[in-house]
Protein backbone atom coordinates (compact mmCIF):
# COMPACT_ATOMS: atom_id res chain seq x y z
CA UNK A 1 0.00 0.00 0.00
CA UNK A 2 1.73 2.84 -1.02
CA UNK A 3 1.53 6.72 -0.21
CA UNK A 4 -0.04 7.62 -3.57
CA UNK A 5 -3.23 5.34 -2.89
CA UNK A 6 -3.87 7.46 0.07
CA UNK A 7 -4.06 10.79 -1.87
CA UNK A 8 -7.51 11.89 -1.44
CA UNK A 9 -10.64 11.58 1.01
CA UNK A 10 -14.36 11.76 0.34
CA UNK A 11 -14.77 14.14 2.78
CA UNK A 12 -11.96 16.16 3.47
CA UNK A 13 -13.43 19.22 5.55
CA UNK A 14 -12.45 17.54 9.30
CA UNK A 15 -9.09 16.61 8.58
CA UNK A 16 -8.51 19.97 7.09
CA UNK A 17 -9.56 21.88 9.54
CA UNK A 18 -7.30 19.78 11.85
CA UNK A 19 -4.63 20.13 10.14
CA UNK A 20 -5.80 24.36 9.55
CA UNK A 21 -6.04 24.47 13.59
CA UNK A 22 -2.36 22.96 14.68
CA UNK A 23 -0.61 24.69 11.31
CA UNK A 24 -2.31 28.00 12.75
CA UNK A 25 -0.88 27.72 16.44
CA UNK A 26 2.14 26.74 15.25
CA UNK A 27 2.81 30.32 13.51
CA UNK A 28 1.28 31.97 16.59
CA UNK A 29 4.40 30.28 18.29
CA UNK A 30 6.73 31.49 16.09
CA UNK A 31 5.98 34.56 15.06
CA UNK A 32 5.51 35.80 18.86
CA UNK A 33 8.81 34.75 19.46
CA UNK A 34 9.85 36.82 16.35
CA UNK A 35 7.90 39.91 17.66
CA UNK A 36 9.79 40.28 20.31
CA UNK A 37 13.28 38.48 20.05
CA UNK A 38 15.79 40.98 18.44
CA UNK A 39 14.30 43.90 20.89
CA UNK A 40 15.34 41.22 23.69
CA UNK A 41 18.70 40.63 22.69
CA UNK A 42 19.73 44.83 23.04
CA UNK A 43 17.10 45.25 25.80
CA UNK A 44 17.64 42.26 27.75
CA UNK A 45 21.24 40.48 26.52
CA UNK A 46 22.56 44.00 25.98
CA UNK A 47 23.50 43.44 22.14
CA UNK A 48 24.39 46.34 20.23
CA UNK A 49 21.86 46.70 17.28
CA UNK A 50 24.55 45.00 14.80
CA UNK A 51 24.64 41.64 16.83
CA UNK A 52 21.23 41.59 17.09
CA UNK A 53 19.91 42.12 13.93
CA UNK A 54 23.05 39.71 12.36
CA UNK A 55 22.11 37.30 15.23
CA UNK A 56 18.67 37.10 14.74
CA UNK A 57 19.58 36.74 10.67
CA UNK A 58 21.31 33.62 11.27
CA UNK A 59 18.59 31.96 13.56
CA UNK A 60 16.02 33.12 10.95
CA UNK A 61 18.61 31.14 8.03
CA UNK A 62 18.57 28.60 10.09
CA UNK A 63 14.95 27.83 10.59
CA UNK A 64 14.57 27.74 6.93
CA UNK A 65 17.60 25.65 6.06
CA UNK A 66 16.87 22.51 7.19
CA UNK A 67 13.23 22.38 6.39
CA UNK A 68 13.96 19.88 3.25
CA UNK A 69 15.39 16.76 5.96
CA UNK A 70 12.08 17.08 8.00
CA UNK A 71 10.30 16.62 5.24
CA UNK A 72 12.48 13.71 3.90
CA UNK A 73 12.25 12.45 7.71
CA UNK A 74 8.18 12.52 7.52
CA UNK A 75 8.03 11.16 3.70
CA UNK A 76 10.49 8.07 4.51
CA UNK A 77 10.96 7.68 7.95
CA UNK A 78 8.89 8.30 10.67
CA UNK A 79 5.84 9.66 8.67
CA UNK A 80 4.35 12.67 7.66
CA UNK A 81 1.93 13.24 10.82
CA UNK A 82 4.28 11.77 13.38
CA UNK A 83 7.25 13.95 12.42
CA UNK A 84 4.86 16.91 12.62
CA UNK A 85 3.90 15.91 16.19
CA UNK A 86 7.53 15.73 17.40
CA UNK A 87 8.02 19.16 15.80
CA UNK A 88 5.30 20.33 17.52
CA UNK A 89 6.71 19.06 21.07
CA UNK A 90 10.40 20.46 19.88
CA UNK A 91 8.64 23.82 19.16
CA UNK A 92 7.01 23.49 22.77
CA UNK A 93 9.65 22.99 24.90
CA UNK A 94 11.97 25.54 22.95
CA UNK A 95 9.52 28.13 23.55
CA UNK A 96 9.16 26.75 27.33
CA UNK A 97 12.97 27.41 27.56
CA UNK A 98 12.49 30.64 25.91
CA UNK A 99 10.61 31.86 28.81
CA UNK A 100 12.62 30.20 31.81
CA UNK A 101 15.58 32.24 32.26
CA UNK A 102 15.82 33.08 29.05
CA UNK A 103 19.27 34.80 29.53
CA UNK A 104 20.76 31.38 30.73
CA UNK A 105 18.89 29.34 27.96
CA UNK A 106 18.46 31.68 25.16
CA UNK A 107 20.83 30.10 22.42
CA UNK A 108 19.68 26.26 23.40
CA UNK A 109 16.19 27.53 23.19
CA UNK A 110 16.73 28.91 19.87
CA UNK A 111 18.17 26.17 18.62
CA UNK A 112 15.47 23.78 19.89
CA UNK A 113 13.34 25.89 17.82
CA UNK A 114 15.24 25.65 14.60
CA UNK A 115 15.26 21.85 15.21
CA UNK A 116 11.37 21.67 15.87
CA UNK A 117 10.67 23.75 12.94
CA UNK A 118 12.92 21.37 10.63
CA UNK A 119 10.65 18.46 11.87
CA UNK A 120 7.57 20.44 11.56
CA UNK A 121 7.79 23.20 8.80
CA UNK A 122 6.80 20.72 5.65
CA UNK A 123 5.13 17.95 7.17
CA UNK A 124 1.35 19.81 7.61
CA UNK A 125 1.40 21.17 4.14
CA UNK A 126 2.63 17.52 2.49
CA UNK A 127 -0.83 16.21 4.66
CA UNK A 128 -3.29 18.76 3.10
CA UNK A 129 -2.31 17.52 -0.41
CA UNK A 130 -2.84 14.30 0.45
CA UNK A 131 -6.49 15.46 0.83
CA UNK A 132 -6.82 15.93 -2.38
CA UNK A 133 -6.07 14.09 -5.87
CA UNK A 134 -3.30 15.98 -7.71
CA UNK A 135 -6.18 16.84 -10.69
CA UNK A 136 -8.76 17.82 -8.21
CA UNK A 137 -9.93 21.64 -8.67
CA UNK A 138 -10.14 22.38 -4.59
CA UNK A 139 -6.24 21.57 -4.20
CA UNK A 140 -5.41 25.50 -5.16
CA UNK A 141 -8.49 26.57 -2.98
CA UNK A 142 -7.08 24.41 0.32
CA UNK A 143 -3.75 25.66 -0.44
CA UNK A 144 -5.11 29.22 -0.11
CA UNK A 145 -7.33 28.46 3.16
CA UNK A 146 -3.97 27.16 4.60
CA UNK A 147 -2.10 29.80 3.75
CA UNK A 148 -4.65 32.10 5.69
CA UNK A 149 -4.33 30.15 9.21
CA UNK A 150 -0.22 30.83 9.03
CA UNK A 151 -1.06 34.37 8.38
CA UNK A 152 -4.17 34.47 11.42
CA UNK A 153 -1.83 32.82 13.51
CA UNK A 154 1.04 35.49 13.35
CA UNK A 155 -1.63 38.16 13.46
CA UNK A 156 -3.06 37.07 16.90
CA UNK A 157 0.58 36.15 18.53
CA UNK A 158 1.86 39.67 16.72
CA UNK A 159 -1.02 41.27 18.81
CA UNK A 160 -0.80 39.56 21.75
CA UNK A 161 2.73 38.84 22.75
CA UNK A 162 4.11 42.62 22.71
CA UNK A 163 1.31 43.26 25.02
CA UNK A 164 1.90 40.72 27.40
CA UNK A 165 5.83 40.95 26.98
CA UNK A 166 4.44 45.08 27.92
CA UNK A 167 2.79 44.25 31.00
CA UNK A 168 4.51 41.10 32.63
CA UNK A 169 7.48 40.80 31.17
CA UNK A 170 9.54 38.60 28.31
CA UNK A 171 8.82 35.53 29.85
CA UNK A 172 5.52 35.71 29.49
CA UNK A 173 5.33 36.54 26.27
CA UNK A 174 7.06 33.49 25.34
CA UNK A 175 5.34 31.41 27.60
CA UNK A 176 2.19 32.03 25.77
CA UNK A 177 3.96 30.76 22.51
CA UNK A 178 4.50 27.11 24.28
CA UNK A 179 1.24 27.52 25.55
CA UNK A 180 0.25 27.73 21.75
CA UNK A 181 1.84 24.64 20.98
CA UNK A 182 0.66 22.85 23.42
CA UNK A 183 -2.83 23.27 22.28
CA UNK A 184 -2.07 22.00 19.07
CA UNK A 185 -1.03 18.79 20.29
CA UNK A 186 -3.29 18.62 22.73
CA UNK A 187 -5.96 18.71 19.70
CA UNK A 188 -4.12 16.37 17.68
CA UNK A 189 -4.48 13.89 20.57
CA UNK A 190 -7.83 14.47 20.32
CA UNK A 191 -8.51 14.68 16.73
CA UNK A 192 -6.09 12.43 14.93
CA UNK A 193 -8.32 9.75 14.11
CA UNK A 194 -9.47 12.19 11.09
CA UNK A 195 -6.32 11.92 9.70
CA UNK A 196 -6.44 7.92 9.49
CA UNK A 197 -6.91 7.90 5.46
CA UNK A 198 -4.00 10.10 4.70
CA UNK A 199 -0.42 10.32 5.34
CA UNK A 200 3.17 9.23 3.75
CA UNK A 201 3.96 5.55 2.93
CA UNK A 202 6.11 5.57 6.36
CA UNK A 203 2.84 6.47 8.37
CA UNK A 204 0.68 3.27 7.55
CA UNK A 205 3.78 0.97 8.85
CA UNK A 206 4.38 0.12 12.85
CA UNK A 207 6.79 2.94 14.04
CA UNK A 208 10.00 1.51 14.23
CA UNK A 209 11.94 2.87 18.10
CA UNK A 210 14.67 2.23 16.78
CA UNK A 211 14.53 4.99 14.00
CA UNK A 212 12.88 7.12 16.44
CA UNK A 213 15.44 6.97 18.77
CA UNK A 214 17.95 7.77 16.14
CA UNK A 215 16.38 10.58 15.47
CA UNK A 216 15.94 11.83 18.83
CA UNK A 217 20.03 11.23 18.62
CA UNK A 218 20.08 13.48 15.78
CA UNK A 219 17.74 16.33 17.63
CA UNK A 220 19.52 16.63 20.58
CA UNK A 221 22.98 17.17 18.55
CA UNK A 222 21.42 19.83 16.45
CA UNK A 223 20.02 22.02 19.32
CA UNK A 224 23.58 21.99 20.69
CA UNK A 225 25.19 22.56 16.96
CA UNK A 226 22.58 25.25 15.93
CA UNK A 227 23.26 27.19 19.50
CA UNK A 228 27.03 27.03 19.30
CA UNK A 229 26.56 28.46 15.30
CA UNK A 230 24.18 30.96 16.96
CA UNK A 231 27.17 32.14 19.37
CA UNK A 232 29.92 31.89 16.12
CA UNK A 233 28.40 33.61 13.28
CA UNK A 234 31.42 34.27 11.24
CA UNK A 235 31.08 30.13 10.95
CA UNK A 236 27.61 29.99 10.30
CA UNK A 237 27.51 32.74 7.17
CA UNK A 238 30.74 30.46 5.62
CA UNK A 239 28.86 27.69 6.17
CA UNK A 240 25.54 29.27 4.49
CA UNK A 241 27.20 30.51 1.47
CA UNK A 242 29.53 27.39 0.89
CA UNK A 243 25.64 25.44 0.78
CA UNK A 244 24.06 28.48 -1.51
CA UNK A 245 27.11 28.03 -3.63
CA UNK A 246 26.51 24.10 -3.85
CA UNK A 247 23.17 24.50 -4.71
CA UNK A 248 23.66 26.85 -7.44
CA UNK A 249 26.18 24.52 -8.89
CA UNK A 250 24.11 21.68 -9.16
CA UNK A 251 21.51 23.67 -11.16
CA UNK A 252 24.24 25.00 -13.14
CA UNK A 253 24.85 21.17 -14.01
CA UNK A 254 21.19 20.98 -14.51
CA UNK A 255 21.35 23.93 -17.26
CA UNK A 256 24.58 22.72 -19.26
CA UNK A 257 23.90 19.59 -19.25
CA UNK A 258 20.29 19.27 -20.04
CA UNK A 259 19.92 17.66 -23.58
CA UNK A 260 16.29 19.46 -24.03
CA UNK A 261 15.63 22.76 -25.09
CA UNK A 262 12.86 23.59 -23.29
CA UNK A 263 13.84 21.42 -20.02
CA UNK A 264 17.19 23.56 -19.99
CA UNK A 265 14.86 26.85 -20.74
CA UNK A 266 13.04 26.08 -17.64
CA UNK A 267 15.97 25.31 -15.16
CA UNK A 268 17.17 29.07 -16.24
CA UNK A 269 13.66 30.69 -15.18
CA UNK A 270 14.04 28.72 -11.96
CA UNK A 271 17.24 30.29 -11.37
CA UNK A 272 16.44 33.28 -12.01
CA UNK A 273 13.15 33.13 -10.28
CA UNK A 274 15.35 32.13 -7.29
CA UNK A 275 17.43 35.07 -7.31
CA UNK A 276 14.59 37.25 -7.08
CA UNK A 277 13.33 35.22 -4.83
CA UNK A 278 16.99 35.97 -2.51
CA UNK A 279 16.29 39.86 -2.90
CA UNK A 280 12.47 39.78 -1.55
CA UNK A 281 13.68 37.84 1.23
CA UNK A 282 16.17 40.15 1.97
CA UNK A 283 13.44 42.92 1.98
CA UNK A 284 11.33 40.80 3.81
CA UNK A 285 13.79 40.42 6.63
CA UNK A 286 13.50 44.17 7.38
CA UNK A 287 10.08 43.77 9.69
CA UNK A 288 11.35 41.39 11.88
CA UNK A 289 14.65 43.25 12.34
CA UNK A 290 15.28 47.17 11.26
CA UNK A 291 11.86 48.04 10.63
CA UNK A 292 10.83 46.94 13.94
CA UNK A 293 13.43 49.21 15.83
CA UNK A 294 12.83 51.51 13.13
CA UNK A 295 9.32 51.69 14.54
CA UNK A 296 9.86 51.07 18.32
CA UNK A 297 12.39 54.31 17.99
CA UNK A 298 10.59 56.89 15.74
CA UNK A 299 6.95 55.86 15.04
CA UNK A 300 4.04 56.98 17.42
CA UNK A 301 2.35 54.06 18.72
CA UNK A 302 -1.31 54.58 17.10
CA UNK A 303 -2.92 53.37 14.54
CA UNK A 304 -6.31 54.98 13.67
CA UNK A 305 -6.23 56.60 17.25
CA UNK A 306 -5.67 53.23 19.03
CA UNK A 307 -2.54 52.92 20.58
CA UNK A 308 -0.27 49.21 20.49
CA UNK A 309 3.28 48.42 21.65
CA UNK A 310 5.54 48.70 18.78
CA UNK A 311 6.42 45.37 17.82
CA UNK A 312 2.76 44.83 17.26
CA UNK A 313 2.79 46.83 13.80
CA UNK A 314 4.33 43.71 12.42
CA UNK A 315 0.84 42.22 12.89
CA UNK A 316 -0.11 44.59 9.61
CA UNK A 317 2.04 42.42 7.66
CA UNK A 318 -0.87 39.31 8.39
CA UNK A 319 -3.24 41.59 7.98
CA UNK A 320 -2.51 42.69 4.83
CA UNK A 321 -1.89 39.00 3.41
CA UNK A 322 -5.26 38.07 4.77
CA UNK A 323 -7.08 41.02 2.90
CA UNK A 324 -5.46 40.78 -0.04
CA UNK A 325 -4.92 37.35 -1.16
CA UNK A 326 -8.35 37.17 -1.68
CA UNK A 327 -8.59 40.30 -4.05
CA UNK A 328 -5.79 38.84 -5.82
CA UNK A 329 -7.43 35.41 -6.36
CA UNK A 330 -10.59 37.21 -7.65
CA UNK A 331 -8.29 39.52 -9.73
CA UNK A 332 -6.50 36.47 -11.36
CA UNK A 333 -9.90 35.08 -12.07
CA UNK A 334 -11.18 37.95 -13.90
CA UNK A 335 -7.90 38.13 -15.72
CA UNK A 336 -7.83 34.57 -16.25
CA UNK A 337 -11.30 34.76 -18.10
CA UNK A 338 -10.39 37.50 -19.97
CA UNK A 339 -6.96 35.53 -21.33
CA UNK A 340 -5.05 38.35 -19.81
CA UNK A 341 -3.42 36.70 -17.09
CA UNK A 342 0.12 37.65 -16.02
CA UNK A 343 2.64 35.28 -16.69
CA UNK A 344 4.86 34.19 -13.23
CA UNK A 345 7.80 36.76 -14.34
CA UNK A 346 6.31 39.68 -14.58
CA UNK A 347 4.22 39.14 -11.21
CA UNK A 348 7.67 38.58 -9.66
CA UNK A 349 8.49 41.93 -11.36
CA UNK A 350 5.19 43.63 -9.92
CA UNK A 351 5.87 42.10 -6.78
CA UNK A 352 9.40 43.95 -5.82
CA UNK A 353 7.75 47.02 -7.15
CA UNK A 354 5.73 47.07 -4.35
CA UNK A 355 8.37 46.02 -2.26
CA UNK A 356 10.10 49.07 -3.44
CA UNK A 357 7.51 51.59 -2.78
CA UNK A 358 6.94 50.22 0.83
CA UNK A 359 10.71 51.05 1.36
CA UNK A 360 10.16 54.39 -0.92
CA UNK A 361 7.36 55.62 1.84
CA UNK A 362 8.92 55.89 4.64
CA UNK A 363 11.64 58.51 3.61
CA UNK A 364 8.54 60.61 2.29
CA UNK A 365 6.76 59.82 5.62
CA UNK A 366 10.27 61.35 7.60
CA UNK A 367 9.37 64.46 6.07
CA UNK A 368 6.56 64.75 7.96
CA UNK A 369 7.79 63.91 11.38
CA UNK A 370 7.02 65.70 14.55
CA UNK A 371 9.12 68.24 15.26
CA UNK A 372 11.20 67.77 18.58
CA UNK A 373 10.06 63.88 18.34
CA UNK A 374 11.49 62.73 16.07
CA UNK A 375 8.67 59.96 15.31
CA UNK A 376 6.27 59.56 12.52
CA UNK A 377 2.82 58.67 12.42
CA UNK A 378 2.06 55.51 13.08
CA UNK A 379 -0.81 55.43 9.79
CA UNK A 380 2.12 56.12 7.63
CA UNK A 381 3.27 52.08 8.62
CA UNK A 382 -0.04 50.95 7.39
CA UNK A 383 0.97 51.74 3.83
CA UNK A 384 4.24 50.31 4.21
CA UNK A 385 3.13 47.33 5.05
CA UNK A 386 0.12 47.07 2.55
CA UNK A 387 2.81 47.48 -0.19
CA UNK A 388 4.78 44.72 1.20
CA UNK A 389 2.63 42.18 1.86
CA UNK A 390 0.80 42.51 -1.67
CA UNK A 391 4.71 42.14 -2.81
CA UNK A 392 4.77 38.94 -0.80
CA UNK A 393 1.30 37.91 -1.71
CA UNK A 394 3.31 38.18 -5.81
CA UNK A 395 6.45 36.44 -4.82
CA UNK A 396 6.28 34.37 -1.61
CA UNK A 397 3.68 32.94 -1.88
CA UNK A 398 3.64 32.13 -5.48
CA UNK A 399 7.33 31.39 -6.02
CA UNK A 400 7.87 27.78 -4.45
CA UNK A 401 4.53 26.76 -6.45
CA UNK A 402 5.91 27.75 -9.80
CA UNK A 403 9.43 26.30 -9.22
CA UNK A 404 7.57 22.74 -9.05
CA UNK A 405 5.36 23.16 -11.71
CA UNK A 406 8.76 24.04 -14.13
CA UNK A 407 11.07 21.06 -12.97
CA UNK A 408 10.69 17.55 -13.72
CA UNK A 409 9.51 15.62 -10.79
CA UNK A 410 13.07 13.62 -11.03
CA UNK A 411 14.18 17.03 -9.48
CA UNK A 412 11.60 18.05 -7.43
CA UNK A 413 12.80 17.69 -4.26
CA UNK A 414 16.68 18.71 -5.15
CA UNK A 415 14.54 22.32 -6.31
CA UNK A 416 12.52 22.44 -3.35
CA UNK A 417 15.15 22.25 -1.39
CA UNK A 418 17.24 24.95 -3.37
CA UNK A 419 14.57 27.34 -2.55
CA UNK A 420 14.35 26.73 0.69
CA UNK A 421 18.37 27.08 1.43
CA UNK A 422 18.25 30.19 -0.64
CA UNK A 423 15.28 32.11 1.60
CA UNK A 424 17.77 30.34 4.25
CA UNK A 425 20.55 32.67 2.81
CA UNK A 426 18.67 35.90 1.81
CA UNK A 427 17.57 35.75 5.54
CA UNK A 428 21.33 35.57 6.90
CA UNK A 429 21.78 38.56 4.03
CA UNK A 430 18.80 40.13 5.70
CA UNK A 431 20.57 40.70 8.72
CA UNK A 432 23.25 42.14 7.37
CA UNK A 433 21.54 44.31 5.59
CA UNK A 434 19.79 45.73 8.64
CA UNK A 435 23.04 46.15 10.74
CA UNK A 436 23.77 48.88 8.39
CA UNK A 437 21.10 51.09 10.57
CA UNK A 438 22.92 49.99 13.44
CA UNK A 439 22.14 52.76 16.16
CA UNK A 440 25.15 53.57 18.59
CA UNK A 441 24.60 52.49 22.00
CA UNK A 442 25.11 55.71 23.07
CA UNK A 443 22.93 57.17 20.36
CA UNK A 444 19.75 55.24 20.66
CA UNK A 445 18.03 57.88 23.16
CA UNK A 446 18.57 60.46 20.43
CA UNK A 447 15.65 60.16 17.89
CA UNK A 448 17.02 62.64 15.18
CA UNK A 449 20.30 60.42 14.69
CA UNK A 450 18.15 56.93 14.47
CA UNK A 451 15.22 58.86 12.24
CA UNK A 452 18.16 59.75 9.83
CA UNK A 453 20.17 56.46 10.08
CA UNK A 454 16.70 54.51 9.03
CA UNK A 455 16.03 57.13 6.52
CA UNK A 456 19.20 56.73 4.69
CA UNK A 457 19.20 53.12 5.07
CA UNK A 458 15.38 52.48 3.47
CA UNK A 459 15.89 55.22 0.85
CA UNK A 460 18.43 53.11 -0.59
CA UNK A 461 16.62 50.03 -0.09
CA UNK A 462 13.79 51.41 -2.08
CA UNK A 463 15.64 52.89 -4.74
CA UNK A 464 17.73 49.29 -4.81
CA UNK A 465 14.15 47.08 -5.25
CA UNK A 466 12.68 49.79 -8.14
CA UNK A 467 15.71 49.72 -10.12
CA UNK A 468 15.82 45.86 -9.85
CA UNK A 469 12.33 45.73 -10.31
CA UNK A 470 13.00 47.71 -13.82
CA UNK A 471 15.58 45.11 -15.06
CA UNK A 472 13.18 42.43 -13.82
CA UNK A 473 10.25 43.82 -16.22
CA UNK A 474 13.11 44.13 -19.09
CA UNK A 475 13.47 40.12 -18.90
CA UNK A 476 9.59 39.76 -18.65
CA UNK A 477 9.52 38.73 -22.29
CA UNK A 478 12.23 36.81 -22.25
CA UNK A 479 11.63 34.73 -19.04
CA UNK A 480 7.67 34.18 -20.54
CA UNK A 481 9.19 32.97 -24.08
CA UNK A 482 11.29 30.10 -21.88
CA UNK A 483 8.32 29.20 -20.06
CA UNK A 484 6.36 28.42 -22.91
């Protein structure tokens, strides 16, 4: 009985929304930790805003590096729904350890996490298309649903944890994250039996303890590897670019030696797909990192007349996703019947246009500020992040789909994987590229120097994105004619 006979379930609503519910409390995990962490490493470990943000880089590289062996690990191993429960108790105790003397624990918590989320990060996706047969219309529509409980998730945890972190501390903040967690295995518990029809080939054998315990092994090395990386980054970046390197030189092989035209015409859109890809990312990695301080330091901390804690504008970034990937499905149906749809390129293209304009807005917005304050209105971050989440909505969250659908499937996992490792990179690159608005230590109580360190540093990230979104729209045609 193999894995493909199991693709597909006359009723797939329960196990869905299972799998919607513990995929959704995951992210609220995670992205209340990332809320919150880099302002705890200069408020809390007393990192200047270089070692932060390059700190917190590396973690995020990290997280996304290894998500390719959990996935492996679920497909051939352990299964699919096992290896997401044992990511899910990884991600639970990491965030436990996040909130017990954090100072003492921080690096082994962190890399707990990174371990958890390698076990975790692929698995729940791999079960929702196992709902569906591969032909079956509702596979794009489920895909889109999921996508929306990541994104609810991180909204509610990017709400919540600043507030609690405001009033009771760190700790509790990240307590709340495990606490997250735990309800999603708690439900699984519960639930699981609606999950009985589906799952990898390794999930309809008898677990074997001795592979288990192997991998437990393998765990427990990794959280104590990934934490000493975490305290030697120098190591880690070599490390990251010797992989991206790798990669890129097996697809190179892929190009030169491919026999077929049009085979060889699609590895080169994939590359080039993944490059962009590298440069969003590295955009993307600003909210997390120097847009958050950006916004702690010189934004007023209202929106509409309500006031929130500062990390909490990061929640605008779910918002946004929520809103619009909606009005983008509708508007690619419209377009779709009209036989005007865009082809993937030029999307991409669109995409770090917005991502350029988000960037573009807040040097316009610093010409407003308050005098003597130094800060800008908080409203201003709403259209920031509006123009990069429809930017991720183009690239994100279409990218890895496209990259599968160009590749033969005797590649498919080395590409998934490349993709992966290179958001792993461009998020390492990411924090980099905010330690250039490093504020002094003995600067950061002066507004006017930070307001004019962020200003120069997103000016030239903005201009950076439109003039790479030009040359992007110059291989539109190009790109679309190898496609085809």
């Amino acid at each position: 009985m193999t894995a493909i006979e199991h693709q597909g379930v006359a009723n797939p609503i329960k196990p869905f929304s299972l799998i919607f519910f513990i995929e959704m409390w995951e992210r609220f995990g995670y992205y209340g930790m990332q809320a919150l962490i880099v302002i705890y490493f200069i408020n809390h470990l007393g990192f200047s805003d270089t070692i932060a943000n390059i700190t917190f880089g590396s973690f995020a590289a990290m997280v996304y590096a290894f998500i390719s062996i959990g996935g492996y690990i679920g497909d051939n191993i352990l299964g699919t729904k096992r290896t997401m429960l044992l990511g899910a108790i990884v991600l639970a105790i990491g965030y436990a350890l996040l909130s017990y003397h954090p100072q003492q624990t921080i690096f082994y918590a962190l890399g707990t996490i990174i371990a958890g989320n390698m076990l975790f990060k692929a698995n729940p996706s791999s079960l929702v298309s196992k709902l569906y047969h591969p032909e079956d219309h509702r596979l794009d529509g489920a895909f889109t649903i999921y996508y929306m409980s990541i994104n609810i998730g991180a909204f509610c945890s990017q709400i919540l944890c600043p507030i609690l972190q405001a009033n009771f501390g760190f700790g509790a903040a990240f307590l709340v994250c495990s606490i997250g967690l735990i309800i999603a295995i708690v439900s699984y518990f519960i639930f699981n039996s609606t999950l009985k029809e589906i799952g990898s080939e390794a999930d309809f054998k008898p677990l074997n303890h001795l592979k288990l315990l192997y991998i437990i092994v393998i765990l427990i090395a990794m959280v104590f590897l990934c934490s000493w990386l975490l305290k030697h980054l120098l190591v880690t970046n070599i490390l990251l670019g010797v992989a991206l390197i790798f990669t890129f030189g097996i697809l190179f092989k892929f190009i030169f030696t491919s026999k077929d035209t049009s085979e060889r015409n699609k590895y080169i859109v994939c590359f080039v797909l993944i490059v962009e890809a590298i440069l969003f990312y590295i955009l993307y990695q600003q909210m997390p990192s120097s847009l958050n301080l950006f916004t702690i330091r010189n934004t007023d901390h209202a929106i509409l007349g309500l006031t929130i804690p500062g990390p909490s504008f990061q929640s605008l970034n779910s918002f946004w996703v929520v809103v619009g990937g909606p009005i983008l499905a509708l508007f690619y149906t419209k377009m779709g019947k009209k036989g005007k749809d865009f082809s993937m390129p030029a999307k991409f293209a669109f995409g770090m246009f917005l991502c350029s304009l988000a960037f573009l807005t807040i040097p316009i917005a610093i010409r407003f500020f308050v005098p003597g304050k130094a800060i800008i209105s908080g409203n201003w971050l709403v259209v920031v992040y509006a123009f990069q989440s429809f930017g991720e909505l183009l690239i994100s969250g279409l990218g890895l789909s496209m990259v599968t659908k160009l590749v033969p499937q005797k590649v498919m996992g080395f590409m998934m994987g490349a993709w992966f490792m290179s958001s792993a990179v461009a998020m390492a690159l990411g924090g980099f590229v905010a330690a250039l608005a490093s504020v002094p230590k003995d600067q950061i109580s002066n507004p006017m120097i930070s307001l004019h360190i962020y200003s120069d540093l997103f000016f030239k990230l903005g201009a950076g994105a439109f003039i790479i979104c030009i040359i992007m729209f110059a291989f539109v045609p190009k790109l679309k004619k190898y496609m085809n």
